[in-house]
N, C-alpha and C. Protein backbone atom coordinates (compact mmCIF):
# COMPACT_ATOMS: atom_id res chain seq x y z
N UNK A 1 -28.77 104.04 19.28
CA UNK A 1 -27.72 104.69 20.06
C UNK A 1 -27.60 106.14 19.59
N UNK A 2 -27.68 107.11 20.40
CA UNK A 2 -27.91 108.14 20.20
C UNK A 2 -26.04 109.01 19.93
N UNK A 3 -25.96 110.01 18.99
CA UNK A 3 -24.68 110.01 18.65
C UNK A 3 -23.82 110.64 19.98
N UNK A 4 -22.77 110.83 19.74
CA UNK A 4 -21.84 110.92 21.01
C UNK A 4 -21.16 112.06 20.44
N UNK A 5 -21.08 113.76 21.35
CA UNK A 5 -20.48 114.72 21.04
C UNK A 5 -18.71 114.58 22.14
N UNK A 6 -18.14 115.28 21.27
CA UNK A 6 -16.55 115.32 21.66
C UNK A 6 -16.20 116.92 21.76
N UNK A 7 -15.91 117.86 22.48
CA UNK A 7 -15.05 119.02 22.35
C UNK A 7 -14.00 118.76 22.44
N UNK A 8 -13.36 119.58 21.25
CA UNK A 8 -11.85 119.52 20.83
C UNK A 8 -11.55 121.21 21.19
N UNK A 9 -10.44 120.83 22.13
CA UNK A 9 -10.03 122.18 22.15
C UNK A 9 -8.54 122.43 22.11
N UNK A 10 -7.77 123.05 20.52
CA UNK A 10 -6.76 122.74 19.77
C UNK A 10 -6.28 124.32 19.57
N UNK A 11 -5.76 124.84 19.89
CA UNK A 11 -5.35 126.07 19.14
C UNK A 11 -4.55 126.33 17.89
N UNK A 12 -4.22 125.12 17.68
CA UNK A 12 -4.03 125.10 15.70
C UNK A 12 -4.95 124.93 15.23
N UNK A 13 -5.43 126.16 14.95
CA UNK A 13 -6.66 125.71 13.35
C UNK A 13 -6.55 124.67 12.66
N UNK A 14 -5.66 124.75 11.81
CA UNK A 14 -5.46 123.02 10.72
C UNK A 14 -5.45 122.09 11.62
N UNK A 15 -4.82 121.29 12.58
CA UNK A 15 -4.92 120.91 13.58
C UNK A 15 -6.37 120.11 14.05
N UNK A 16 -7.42 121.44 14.31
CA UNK A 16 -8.51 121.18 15.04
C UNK A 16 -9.36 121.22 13.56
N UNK A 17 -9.12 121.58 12.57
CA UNK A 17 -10.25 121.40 11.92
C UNK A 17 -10.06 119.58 11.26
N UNK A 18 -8.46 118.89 11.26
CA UNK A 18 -7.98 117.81 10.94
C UNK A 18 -8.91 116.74 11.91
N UNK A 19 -8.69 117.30 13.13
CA UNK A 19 -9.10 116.42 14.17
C UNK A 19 -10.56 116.36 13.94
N UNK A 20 -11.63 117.97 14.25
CA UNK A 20 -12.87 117.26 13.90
C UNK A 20 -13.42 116.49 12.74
N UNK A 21 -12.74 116.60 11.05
CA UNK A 21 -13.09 115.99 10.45
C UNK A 21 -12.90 114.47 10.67
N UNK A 22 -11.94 114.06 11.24
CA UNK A 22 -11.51 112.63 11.40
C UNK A 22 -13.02 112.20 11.81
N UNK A 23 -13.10 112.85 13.51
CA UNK A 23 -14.40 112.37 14.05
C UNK A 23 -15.41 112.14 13.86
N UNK A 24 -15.48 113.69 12.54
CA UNK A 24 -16.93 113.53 12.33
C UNK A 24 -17.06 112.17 11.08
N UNK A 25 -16.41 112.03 10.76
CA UNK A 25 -16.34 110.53 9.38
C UNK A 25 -16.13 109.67 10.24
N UNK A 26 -16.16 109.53 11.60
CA UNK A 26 -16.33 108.28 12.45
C UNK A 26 -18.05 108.20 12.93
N UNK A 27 -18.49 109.55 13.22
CA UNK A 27 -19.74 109.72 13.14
C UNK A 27 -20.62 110.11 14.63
N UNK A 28 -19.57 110.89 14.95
CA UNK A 28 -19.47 111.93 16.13
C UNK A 28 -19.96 113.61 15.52
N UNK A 29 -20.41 113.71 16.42
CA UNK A 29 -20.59 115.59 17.29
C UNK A 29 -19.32 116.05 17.06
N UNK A 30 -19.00 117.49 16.95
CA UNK A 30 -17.84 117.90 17.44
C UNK A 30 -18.17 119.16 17.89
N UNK A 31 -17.73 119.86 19.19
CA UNK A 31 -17.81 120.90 19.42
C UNK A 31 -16.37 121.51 19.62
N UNK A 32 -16.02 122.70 19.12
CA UNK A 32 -14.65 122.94 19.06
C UNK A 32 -14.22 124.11 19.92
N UNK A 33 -12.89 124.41 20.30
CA UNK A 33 -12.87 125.98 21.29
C UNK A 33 -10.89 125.82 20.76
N UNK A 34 -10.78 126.91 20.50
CA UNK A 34 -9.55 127.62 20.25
C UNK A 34 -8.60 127.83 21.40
N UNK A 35 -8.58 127.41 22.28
CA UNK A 35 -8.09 127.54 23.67
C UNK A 35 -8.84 127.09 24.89
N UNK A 36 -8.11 127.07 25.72
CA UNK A 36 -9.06 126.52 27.05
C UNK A 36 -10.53 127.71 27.76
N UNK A 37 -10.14 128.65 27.56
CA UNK A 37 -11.49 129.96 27.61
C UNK A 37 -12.55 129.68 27.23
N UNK A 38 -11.90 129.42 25.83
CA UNK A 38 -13.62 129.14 24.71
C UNK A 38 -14.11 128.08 25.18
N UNK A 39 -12.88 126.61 25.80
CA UNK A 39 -13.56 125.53 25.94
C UNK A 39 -14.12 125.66 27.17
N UNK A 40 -14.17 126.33 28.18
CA UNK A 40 -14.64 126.69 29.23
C UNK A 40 -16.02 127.21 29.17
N UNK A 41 -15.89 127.90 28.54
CA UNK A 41 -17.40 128.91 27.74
C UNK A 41 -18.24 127.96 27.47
N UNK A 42 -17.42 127.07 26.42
CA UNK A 42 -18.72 125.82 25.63
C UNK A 42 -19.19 124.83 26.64
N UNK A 43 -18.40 124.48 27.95
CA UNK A 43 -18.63 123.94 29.09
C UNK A 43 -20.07 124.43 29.70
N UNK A 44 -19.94 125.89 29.65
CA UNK A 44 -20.90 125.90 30.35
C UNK A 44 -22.48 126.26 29.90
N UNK A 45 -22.57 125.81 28.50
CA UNK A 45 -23.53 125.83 27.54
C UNK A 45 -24.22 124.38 27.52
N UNK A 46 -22.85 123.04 27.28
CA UNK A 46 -23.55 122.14 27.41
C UNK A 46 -22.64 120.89 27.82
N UNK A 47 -22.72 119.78 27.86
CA UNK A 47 -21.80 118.70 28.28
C UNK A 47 -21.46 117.84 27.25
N UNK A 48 -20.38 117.70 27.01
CA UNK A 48 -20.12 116.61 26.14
C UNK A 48 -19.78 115.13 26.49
N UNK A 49 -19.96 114.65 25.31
CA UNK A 49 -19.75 113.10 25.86
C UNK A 49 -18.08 112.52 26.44
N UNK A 50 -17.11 113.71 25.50
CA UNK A 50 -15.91 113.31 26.23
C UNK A 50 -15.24 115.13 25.89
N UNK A 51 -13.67 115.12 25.94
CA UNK A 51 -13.08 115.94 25.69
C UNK A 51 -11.86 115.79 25.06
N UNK A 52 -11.22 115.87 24.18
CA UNK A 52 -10.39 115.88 23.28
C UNK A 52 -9.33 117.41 23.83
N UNK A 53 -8.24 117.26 24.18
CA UNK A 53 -7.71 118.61 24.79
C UNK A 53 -6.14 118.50 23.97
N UNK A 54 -5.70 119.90 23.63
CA UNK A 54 -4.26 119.94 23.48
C UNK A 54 -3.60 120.61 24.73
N UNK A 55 -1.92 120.30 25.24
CA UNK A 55 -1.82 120.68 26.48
C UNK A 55 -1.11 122.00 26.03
N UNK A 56 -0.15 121.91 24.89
CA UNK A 56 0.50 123.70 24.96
C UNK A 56 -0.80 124.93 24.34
N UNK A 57 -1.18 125.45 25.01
CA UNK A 57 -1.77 126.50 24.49
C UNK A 57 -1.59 127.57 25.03
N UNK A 58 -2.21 128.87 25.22
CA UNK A 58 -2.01 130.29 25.36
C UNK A 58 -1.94 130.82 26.91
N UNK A 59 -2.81 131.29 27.27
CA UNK A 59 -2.60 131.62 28.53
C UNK A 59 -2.87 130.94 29.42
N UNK A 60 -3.81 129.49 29.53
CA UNK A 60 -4.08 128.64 30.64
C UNK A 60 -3.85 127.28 29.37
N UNK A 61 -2.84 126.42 30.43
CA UNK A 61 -2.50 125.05 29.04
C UNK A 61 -3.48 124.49 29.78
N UNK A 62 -3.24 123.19 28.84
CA UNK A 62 -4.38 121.74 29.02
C UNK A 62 -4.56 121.16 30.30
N UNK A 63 -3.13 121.53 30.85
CA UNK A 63 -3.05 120.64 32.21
C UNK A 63 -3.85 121.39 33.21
N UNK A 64 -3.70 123.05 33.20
CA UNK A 64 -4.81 123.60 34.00
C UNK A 64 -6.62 123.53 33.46
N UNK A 65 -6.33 123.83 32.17
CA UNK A 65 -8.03 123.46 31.70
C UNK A 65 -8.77 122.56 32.40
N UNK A 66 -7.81 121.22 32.59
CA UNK A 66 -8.50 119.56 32.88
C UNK A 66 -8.57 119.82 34.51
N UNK A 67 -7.70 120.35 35.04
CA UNK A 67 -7.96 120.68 36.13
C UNK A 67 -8.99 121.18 36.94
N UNK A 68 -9.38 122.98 36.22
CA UNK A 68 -10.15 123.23 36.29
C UNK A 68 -11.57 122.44 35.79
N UNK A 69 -11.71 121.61 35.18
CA UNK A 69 -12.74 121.18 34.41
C UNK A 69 -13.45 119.84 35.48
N UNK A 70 -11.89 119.52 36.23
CA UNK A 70 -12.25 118.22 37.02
C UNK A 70 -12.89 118.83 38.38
N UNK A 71 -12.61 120.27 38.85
CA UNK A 71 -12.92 120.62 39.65
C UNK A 71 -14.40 121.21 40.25
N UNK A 72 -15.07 120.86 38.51
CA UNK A 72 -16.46 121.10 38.68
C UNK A 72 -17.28 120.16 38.85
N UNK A 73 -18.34 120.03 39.83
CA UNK A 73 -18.88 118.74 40.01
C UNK A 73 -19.87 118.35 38.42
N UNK A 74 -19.89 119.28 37.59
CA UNK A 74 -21.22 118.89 36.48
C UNK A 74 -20.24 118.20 35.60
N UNK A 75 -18.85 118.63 35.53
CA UNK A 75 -18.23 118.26 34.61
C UNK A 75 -16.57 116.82 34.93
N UNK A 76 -16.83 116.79 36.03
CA UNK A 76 -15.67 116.39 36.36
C UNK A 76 -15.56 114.39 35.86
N UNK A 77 -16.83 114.31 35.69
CA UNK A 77 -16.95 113.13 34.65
C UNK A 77 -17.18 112.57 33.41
N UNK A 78 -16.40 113.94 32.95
CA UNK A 78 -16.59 113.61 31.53
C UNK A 78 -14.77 113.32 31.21
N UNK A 79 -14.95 112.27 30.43
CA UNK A 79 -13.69 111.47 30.28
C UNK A 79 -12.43 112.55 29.42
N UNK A 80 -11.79 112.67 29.64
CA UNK A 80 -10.45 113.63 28.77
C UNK A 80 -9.40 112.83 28.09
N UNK A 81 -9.15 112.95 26.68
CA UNK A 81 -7.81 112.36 26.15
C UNK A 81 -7.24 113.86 25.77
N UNK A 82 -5.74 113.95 26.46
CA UNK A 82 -5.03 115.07 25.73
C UNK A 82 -3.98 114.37 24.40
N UNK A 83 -4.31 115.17 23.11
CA UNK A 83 -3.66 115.20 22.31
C UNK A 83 -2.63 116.29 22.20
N UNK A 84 -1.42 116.02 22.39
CA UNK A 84 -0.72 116.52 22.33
C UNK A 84 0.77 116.47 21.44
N UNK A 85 2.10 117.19 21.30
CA UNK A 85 3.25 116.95 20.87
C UNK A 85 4.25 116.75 22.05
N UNK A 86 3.88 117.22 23.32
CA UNK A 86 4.50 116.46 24.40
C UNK A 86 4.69 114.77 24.55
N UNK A 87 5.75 114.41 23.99
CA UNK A 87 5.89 113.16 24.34
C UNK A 87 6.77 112.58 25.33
N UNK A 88 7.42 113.50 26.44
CA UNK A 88 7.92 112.93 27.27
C UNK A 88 7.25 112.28 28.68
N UNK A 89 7.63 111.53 29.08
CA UNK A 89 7.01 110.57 30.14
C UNK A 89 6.56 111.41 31.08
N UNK A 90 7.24 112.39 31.73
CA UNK A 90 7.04 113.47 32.74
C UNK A 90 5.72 113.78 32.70
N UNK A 91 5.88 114.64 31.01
CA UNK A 91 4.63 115.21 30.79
C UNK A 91 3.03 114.49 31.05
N UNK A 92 3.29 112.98 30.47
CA UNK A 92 2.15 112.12 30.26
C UNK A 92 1.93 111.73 31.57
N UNK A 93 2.81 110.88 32.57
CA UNK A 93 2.24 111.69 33.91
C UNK A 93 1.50 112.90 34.67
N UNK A 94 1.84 113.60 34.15
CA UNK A 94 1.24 115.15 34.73
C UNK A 94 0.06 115.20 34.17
N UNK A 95 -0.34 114.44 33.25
CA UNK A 95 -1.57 114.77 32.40
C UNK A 95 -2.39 113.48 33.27
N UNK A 96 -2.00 112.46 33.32
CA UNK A 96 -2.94 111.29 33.82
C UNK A 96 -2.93 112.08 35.71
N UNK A 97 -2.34 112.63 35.92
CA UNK A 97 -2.17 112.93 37.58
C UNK A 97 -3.48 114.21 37.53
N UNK A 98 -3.89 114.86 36.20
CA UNK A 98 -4.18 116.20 36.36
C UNK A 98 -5.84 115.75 36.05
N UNK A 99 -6.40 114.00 35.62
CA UNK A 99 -7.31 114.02 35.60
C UNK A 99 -7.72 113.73 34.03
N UNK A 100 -6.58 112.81 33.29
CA UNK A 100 -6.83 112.32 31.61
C UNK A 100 -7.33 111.30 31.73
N UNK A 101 -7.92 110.54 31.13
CA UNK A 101 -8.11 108.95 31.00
C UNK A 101 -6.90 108.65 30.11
N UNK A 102 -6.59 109.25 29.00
CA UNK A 102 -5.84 108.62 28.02
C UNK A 102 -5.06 109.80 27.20
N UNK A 103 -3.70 109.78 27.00
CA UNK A 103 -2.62 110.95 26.32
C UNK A 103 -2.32 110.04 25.37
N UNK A 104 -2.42 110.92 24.09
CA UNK A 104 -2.25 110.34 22.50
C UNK A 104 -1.14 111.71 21.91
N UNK A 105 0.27 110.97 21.64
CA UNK A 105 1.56 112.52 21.18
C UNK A 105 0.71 112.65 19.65
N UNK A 106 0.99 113.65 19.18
CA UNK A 106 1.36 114.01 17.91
C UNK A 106 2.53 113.90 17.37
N UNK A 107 2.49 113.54 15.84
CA UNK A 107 1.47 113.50 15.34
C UNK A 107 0.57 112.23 15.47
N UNK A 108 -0.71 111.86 15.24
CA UNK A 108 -1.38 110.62 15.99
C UNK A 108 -1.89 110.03 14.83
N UNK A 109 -2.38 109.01 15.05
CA UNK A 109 -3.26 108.11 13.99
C UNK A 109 -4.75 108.08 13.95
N UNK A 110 -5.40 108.29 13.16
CA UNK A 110 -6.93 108.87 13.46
C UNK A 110 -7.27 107.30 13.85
N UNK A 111 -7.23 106.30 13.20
CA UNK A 111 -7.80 104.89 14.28
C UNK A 111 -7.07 104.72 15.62
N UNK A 112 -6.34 105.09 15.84
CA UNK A 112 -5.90 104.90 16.96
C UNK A 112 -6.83 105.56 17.96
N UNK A 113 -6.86 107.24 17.59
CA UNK A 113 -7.55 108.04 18.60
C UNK A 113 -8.73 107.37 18.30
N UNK A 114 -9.43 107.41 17.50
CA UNK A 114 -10.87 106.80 17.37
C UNK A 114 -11.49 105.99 18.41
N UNK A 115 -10.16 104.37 17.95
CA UNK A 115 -10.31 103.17 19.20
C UNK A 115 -10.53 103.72 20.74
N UNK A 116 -9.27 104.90 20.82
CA UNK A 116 -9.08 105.28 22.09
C UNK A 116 -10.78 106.04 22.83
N UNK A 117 -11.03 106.80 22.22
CA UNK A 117 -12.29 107.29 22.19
C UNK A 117 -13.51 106.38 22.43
N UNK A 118 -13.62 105.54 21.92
CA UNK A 118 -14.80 104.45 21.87
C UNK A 118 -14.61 103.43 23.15
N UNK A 119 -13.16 103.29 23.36
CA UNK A 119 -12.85 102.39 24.94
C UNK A 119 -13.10 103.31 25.63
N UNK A 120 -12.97 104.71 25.92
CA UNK A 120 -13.45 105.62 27.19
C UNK A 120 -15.10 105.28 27.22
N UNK A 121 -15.92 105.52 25.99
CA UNK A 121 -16.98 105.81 25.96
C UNK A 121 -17.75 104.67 26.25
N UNK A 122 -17.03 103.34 25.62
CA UNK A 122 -17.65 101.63 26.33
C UNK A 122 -18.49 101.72 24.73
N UNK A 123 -18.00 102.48 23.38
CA UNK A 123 -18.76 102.24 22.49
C UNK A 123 -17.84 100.62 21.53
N UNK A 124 -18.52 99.81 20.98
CA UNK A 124 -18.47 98.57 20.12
C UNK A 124 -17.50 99.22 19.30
């Protein structure tokens, strides 16, 4: 089984460097972007196996990123969990309406996201 890459795109440094280490000691890829721009950029370099997104960020949040991201036919099947500190119901709607498979609040549990990750992907 060939390994499985994830872009995380977190605009907390500690944050995103927390998150890719988790992954990578699960034994994942990580490709990372500081905002939705960069993750846009890295989009169009290469595809990942899923996407790992935070929704408050800078000038375009998560909910437009996934949007835009769903709106491309190369990319619009690649599975999205937003990690976020939004934990109200509203929000987690707006995120499954905008094109998530799965919203995980902060702060999160690295097996949890893990599990969550491996049921998108159909990995054992």
């Amino acid at each position: 089984m060939s390994q499985k890459t994830i872009l995380v795109v977190e605009d907390e440094l500690f944050l995103l460097e927390i998150t890719t280490s988790i992954l990578q000691l699960y034994g994942f890829a990580t490709l990372t972007a500081t905002n939705a721009t960069e993750g846009l950029q890295v989009l169009a370099e290469t595809k990942p196996d899923l996407i790992l997104s935070d929704v408050m960020m800078g000038e375009i949040d998560g909910f437009q990123f996934i949007k835009m991201l769903k709106e491309n036919p190369l990319h619009q099947d690649i599975p999205v969990i937003f990690l976020t500190a939004l934990a109200d119901i509203v929000d987690k709607n707006k995120g499954m309406a905008v094109g998530a498979q799965a919203y995980i609040t902060k702060p999160f549990n690295g097996k949890e996201l893990v599990n969550t990750i491996n049921r998108l992907l159909r990995l054992p």
